[in-house]
Protein backbone atom coordinates (compact mmCIF):
# COMPACT_ATOMS: atom_id res chain seq x y z
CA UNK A 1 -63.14 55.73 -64.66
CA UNK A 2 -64.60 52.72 -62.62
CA UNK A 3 -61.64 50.08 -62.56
CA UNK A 4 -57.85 50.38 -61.32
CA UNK A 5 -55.35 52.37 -63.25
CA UNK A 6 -52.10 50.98 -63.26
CA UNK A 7 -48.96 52.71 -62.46
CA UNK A 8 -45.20 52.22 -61.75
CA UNK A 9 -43.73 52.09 -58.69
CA UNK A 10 -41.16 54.66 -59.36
CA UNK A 11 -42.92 57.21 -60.38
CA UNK A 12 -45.28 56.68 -58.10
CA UNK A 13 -42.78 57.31 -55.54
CA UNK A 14 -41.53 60.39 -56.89
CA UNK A 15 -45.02 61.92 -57.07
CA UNK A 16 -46.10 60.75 -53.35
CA UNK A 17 -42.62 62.56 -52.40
CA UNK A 18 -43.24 65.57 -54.36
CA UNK A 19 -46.58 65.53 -53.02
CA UNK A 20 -45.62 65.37 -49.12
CA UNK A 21 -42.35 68.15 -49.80
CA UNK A 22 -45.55 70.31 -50.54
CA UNK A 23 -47.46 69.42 -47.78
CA UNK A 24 -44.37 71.28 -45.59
CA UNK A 25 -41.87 67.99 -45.18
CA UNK A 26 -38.43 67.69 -45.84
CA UNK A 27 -37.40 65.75 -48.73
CA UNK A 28 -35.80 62.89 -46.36
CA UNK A 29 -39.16 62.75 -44.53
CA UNK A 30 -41.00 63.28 -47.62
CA UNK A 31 -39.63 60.60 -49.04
CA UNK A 32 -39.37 58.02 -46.35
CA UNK A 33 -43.45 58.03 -46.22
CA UNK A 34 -43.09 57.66 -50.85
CA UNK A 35 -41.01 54.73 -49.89
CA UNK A 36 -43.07 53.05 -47.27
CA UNK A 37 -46.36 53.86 -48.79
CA UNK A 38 -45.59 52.32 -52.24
CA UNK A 39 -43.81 49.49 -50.66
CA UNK A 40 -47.12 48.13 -49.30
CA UNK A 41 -48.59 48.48 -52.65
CA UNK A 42 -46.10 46.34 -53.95
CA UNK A 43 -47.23 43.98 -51.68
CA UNK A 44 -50.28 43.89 -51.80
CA UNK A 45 -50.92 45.24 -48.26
CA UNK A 46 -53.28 47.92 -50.17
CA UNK A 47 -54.82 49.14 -46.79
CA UNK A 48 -51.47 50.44 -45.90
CA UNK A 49 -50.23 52.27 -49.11
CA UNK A 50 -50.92 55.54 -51.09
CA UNK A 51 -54.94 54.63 -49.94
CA UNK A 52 -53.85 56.53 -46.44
CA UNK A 53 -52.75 59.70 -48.28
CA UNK A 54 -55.90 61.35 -48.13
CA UNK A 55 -55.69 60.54 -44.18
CA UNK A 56 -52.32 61.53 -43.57
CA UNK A 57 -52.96 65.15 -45.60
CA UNK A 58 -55.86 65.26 -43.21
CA UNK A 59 -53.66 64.65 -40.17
CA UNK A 60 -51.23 67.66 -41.43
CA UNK A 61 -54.15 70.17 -42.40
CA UNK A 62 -55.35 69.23 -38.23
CA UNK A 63 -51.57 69.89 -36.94
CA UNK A 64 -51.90 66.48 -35.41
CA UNK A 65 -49.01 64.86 -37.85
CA UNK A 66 -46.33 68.05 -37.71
CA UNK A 67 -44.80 68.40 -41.39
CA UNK A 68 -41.65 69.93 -39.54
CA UNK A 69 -41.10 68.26 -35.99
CA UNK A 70 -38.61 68.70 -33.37
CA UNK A 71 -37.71 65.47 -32.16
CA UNK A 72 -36.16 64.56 -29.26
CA UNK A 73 -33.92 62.48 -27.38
CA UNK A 74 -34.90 61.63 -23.74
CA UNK A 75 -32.57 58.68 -23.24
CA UNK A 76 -29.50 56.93 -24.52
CA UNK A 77 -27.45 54.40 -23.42
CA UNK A 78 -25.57 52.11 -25.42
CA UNK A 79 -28.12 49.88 -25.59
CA UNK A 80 -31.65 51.63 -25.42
CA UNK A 81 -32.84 54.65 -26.89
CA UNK A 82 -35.98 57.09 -26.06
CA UNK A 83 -36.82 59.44 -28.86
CA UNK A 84 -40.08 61.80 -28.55
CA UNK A 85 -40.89 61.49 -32.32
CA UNK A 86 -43.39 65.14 -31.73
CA UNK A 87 -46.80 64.21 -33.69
CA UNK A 88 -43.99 62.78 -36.70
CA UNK A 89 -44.93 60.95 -39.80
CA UNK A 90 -44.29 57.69 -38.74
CA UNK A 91 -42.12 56.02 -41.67
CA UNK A 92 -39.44 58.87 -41.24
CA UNK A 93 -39.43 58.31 -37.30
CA UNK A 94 -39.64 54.65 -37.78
CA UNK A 95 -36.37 54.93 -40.25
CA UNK A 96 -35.14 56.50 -37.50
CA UNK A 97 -35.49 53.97 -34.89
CA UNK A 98 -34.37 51.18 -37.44
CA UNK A 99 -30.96 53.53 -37.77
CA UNK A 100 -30.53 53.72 -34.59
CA UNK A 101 -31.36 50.30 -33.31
CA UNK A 102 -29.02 48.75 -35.78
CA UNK A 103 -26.62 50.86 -34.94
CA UNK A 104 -27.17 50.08 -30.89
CA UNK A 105 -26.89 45.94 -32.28
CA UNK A 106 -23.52 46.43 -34.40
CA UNK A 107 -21.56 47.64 -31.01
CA UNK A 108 -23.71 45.00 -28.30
CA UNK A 109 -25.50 42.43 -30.49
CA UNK A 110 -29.12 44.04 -29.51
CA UNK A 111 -30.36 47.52 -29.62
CA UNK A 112 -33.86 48.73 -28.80
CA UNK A 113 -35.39 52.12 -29.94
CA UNK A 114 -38.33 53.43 -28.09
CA UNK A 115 -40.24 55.97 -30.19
CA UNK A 116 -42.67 58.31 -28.02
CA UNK A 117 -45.69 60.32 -29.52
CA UNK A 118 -45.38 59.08 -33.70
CA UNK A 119 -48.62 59.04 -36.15
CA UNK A 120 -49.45 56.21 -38.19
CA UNK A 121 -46.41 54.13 -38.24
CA UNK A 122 -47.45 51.93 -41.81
CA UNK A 123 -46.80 48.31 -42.80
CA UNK A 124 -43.94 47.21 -40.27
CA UNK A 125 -42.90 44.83 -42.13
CA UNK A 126 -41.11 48.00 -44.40
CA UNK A 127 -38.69 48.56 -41.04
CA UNK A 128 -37.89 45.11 -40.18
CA UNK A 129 -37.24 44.28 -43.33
CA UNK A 130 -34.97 46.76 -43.26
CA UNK A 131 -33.21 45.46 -40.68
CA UNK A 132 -33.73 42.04 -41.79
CA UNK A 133 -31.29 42.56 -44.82
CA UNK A 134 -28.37 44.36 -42.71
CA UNK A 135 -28.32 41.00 -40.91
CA UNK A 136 -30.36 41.39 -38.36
CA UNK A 137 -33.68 39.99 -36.36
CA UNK A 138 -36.01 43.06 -36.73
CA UNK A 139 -39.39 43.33 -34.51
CA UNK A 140 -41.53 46.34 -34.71
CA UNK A 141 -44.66 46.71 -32.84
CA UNK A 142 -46.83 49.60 -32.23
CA UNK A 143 -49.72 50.93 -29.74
CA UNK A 144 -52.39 53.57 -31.00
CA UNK A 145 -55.76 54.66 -29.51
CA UNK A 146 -58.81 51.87 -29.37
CA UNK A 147 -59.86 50.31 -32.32
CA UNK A 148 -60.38 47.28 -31.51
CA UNK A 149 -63.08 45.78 -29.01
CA UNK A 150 -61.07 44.32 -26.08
CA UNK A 151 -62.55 40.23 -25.38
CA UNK A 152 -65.66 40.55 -23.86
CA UNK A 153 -66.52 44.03 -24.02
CA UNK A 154 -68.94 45.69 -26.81
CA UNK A 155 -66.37 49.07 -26.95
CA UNK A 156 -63.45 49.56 -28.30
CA UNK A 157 -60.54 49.35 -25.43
CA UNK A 158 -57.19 48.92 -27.22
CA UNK A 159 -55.36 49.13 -30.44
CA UNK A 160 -55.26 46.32 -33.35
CA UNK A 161 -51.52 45.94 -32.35
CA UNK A 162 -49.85 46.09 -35.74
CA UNK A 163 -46.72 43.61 -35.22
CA UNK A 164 -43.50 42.85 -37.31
CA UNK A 165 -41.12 40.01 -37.41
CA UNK A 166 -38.03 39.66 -40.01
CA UNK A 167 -35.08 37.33 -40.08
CA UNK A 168 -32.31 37.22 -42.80
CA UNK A 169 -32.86 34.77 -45.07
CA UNK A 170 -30.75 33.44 -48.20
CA UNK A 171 -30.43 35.18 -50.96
CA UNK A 172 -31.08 38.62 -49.57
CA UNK A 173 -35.14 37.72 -49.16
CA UNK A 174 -35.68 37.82 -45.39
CA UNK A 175 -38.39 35.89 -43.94
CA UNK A 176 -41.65 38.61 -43.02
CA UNK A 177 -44.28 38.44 -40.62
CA UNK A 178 -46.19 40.99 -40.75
CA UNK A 179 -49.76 41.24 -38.86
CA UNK A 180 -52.18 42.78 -36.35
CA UNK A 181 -54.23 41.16 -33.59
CA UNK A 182 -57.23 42.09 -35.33
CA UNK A 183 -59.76 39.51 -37.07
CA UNK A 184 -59.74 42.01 -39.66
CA UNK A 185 -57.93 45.79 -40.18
CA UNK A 186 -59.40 49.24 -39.98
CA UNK A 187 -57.96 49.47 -43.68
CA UNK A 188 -59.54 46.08 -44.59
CA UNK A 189 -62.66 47.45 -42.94
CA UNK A 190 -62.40 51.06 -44.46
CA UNK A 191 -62.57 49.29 -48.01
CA UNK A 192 -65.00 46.83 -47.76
CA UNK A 193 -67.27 49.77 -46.71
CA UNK A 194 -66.19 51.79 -49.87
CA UNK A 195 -67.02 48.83 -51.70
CA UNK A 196 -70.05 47.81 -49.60
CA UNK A 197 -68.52 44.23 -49.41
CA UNK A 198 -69.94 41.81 -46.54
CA UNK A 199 -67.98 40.64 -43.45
CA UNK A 200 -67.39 37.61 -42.31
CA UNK A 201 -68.80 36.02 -38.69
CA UNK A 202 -66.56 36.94 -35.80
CA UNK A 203 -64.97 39.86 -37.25
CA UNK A 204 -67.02 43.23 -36.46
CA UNK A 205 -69.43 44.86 -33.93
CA UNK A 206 -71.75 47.86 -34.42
CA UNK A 207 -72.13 51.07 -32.54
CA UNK A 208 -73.98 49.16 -30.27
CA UNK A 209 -71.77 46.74 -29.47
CA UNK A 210 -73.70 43.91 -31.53
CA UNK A 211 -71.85 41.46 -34.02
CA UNK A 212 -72.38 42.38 -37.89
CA UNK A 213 -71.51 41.68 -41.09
CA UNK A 214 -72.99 44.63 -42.71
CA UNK A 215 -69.97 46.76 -43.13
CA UNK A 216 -71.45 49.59 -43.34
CA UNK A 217 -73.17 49.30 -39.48
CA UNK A 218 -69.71 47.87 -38.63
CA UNK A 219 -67.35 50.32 -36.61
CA UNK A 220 -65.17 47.91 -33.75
CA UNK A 221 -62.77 45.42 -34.87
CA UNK A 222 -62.63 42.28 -33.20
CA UNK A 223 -59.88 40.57 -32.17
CA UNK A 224 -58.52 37.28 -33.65
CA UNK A 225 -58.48 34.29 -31.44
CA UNK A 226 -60.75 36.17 -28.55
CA UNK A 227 -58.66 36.72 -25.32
CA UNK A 228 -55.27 35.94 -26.99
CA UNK A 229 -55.45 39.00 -29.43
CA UNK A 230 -57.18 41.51 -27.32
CA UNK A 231 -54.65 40.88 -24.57
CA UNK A 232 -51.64 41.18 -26.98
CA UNK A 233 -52.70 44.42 -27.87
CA UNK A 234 -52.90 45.66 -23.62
CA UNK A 235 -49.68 44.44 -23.44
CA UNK A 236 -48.39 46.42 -26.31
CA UNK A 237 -49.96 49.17 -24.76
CA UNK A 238 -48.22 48.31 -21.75
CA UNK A 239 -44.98 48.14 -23.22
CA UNK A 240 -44.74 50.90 -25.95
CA UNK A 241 -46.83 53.76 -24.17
CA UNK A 242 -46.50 53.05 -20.27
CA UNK A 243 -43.08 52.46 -20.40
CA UNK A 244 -41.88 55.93 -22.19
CA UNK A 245 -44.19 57.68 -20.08
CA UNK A 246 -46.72 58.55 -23.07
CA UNK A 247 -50.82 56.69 -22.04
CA UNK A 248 -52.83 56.26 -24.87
CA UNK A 249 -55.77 53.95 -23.49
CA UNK A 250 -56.22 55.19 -20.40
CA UNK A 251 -55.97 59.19 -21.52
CA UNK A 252 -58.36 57.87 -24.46
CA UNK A 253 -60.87 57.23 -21.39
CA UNK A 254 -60.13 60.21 -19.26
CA UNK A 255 -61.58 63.88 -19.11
CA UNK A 256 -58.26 65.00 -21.00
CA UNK A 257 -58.89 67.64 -24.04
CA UNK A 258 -56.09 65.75 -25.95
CA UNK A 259 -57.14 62.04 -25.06
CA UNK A 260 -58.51 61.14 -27.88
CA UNK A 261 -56.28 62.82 -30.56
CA UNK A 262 -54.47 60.42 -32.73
CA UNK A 263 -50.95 58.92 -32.07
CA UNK A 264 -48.83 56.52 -31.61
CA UNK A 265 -45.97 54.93 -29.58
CA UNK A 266 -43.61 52.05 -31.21
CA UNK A 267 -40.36 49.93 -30.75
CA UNK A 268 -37.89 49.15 -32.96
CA UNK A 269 -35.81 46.28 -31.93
CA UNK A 270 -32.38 44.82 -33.57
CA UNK A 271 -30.45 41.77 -32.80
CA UNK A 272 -27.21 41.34 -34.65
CA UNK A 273 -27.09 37.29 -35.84
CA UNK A 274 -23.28 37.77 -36.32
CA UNK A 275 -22.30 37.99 -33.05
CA UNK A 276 -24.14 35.00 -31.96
CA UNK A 277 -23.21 32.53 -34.75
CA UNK A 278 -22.15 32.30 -38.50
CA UNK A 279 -24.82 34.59 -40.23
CA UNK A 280 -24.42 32.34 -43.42
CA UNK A 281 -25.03 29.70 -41.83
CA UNK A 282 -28.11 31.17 -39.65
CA UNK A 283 -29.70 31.61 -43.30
CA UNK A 284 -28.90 28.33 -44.61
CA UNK A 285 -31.11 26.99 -41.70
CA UNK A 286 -33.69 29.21 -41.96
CA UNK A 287 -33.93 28.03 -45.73
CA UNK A 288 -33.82 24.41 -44.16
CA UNK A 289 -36.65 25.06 -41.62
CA UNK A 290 -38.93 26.79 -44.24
CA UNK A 291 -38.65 24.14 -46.56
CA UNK A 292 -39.41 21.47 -43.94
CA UNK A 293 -42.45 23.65 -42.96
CA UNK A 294 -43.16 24.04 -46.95
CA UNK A 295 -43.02 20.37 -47.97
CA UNK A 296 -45.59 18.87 -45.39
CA UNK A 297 -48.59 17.60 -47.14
CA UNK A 298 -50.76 20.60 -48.27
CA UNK A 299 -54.84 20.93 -47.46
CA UNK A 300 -54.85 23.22 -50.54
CA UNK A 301 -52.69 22.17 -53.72
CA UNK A 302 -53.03 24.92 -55.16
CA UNK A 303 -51.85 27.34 -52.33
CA UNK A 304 -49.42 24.51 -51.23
CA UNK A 305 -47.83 25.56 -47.33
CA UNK A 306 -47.19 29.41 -47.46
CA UNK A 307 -44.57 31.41 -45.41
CA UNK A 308 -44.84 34.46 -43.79
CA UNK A 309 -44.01 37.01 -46.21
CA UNK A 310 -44.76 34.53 -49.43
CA UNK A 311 -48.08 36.19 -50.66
CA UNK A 312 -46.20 39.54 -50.57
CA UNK A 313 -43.08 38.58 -52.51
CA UNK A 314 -45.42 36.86 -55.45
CA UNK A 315 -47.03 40.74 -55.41
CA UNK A 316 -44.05 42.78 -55.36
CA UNK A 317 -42.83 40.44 -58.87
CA UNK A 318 -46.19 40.99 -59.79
CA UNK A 319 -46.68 44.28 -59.38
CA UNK A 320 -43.28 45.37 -59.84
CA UNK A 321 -43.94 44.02 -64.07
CA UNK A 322 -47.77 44.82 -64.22
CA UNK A 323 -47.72 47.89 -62.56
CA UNK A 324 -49.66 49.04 -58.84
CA UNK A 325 -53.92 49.10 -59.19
CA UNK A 326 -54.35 52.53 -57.87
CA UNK A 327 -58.15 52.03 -57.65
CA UNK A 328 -60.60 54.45 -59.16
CA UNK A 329 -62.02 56.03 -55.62
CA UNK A 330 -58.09 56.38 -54.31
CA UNK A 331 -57.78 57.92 -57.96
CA UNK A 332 -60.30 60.59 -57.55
CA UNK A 333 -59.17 61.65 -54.00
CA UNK A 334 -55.44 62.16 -55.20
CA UNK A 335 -57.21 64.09 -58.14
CA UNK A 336 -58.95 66.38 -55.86
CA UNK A 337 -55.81 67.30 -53.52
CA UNK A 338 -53.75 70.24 -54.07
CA UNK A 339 -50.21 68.45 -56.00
CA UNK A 340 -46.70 69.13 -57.38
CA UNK A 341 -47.44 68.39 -60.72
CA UNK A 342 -49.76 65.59 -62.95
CA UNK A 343 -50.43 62.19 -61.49
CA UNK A 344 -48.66 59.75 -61.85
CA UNK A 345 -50.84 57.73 -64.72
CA UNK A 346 -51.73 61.09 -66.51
CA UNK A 347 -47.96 62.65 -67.15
């Protein structure tokens, strides 16, 4: 087996659940990960999808993702909520935080869920999507131990600063941004060294602090535009960490036996469009906007003037007829991991 196998999204979902209720999680939390996991497949945000199961079985065997966690709420007011997510998978706490912050908007208009001390919280773009089609503005954004070399220095200092915008749009297909402040991803990276792919200029430093493209010297991200995305990513550090009381960077850099243990912090915020203004009519002029954005003269014809979001639609139709590439090396490791029953392409 060298090339992709291709599978179906459902029951590829049903066997990444089945897999995780063995693991020790519930079925809702089992299958919150399924659903987030294959929904960046769809996509085509591979980096993000059942690629990170071998990692996230790794995080459980460690205790540092807790199959069963307590969570907790710390504060709630009608508007705001603090929830300590304890070492969670982050797609079931992050369906928790889109819940609750939609639930916060219906009754005020906005709603804002803080969640303290999550794993790896996924493609955002699955929660404000979410929140997107319940007619809603949905932002996500996330903080997690350095990864990325802050402007100017030849370490890593802060996070890549995984951030999510959705808006309604018509026809039930919000409008997506989904990104990091990276110039490229620790997934992106991760599989160009699997497939021993170059890297561009700009977008990698070695151990020592020194620019590469060899990805397999490469080991800090860089961040896109210089200052602009290495200071996003303090700031989101600044606001999803410092503010529920939980450090990441600094305790990263301290004596502490725990500093450099993965986690995460995240918010989840919801503004209701309905009680600012006709929703319909929100959508029709978000259709209006994109197509006055879509029909300026194009550099590329045949790309034409994408939108946020557009290269992951054409996947999901794509992928949702053809099947998902599980690719050969992703193949193997699901092989090798204890699991309900047969994969997915063998049953």
């Amino acid at each position: 087996m060298s090339g992709p196998i291709r599978v179906q999204a459902q029951p590829l979902q049903e066997f990444v659940q089945a897999l995780f209720v063995q693991a020790g999680l519930n079925p809702p939390a089992a299958a919150s990960v399924a659903r987030a996991l294959v929904w960046a497949d769809l996509r085509g945000i591979d980096t993000h999808g059942i690629s990170r199961i071998g990692s996230y079985m790794a995080l459980l065997d460690k205790g540092i993702m807790k199959a069963q966690p307590s969570w907790r709420v710390l504060h709630d007011t009608p508007a705001v909520q603090v929830f300590d997510a304890d070492a969670s998978a982050g797609a079931p706490a992050m369906d928790h935080a889109v819940e609750q912050a939609a639930l916060k908007a219906r009754a005020l208009g906005l709603g804002l869920v803080m969640v303290r001390g999550t794993t790896h919280t996924g493609a955002l773009g699955c929660f404000t999507q979410a929140l997107a089609r319940q007619g809603m503005v949905g932002v996500a954004l996330a903080a997690s131990i350095p990864l990325m070399a802050y402007h100017g220095a030849k370490a890593a200092g802060v996070s890549t600063a995984p951030l999510s915008i959705a808006v309604p749009g018509p026809d039930d297909e919000p409008l997506i941004l989904d990104m990091a402040s990276g110039a490229i991803s620790m997934g992106q990276l991760r599989a160009a060294k699997q497939s021993n792919t170059p890297l561009a200029e700009g977008q990698a430093l070695d151990a020592q602090g020194e620019p590469t493209t060899d990805a397999q010297q490469a080991s800090i991200v860089l961040p896109m535009a210089g200052p602009k995305g290495s200071g996003l990513a303090l700031m989101f550090e600044l606001l999803c960490s410092l503010v529920v009381g939980n450090p990441i960077i600094a305790d990263y850099f301290s004596d502490k036996p725990a500093g450099r243990r993965h986690r995460q912090n995240a918010w989840v915020l919801a503004v209701d469009v309905a009680r600012f203004g006709d929703l319909a009519h929100y959508q029709q002029e978000v259709a209006r906007t994109v197509a006055a954005i879509a029909g300026l003269p194009s550099r590329d014809a045949q790309q034409g003037v994408r939108m946020p979001g557009e290269r992951g639609r054409l996947s999901l139709q794509r992928r949702l007829l053809e099947g998902i590439p599980v690719p050969a090396a992703v193949a193997r490791e699901l092989a090798e991991l204890p699991r309900p029953g047969a994969l997915p392409w063998a049953a």
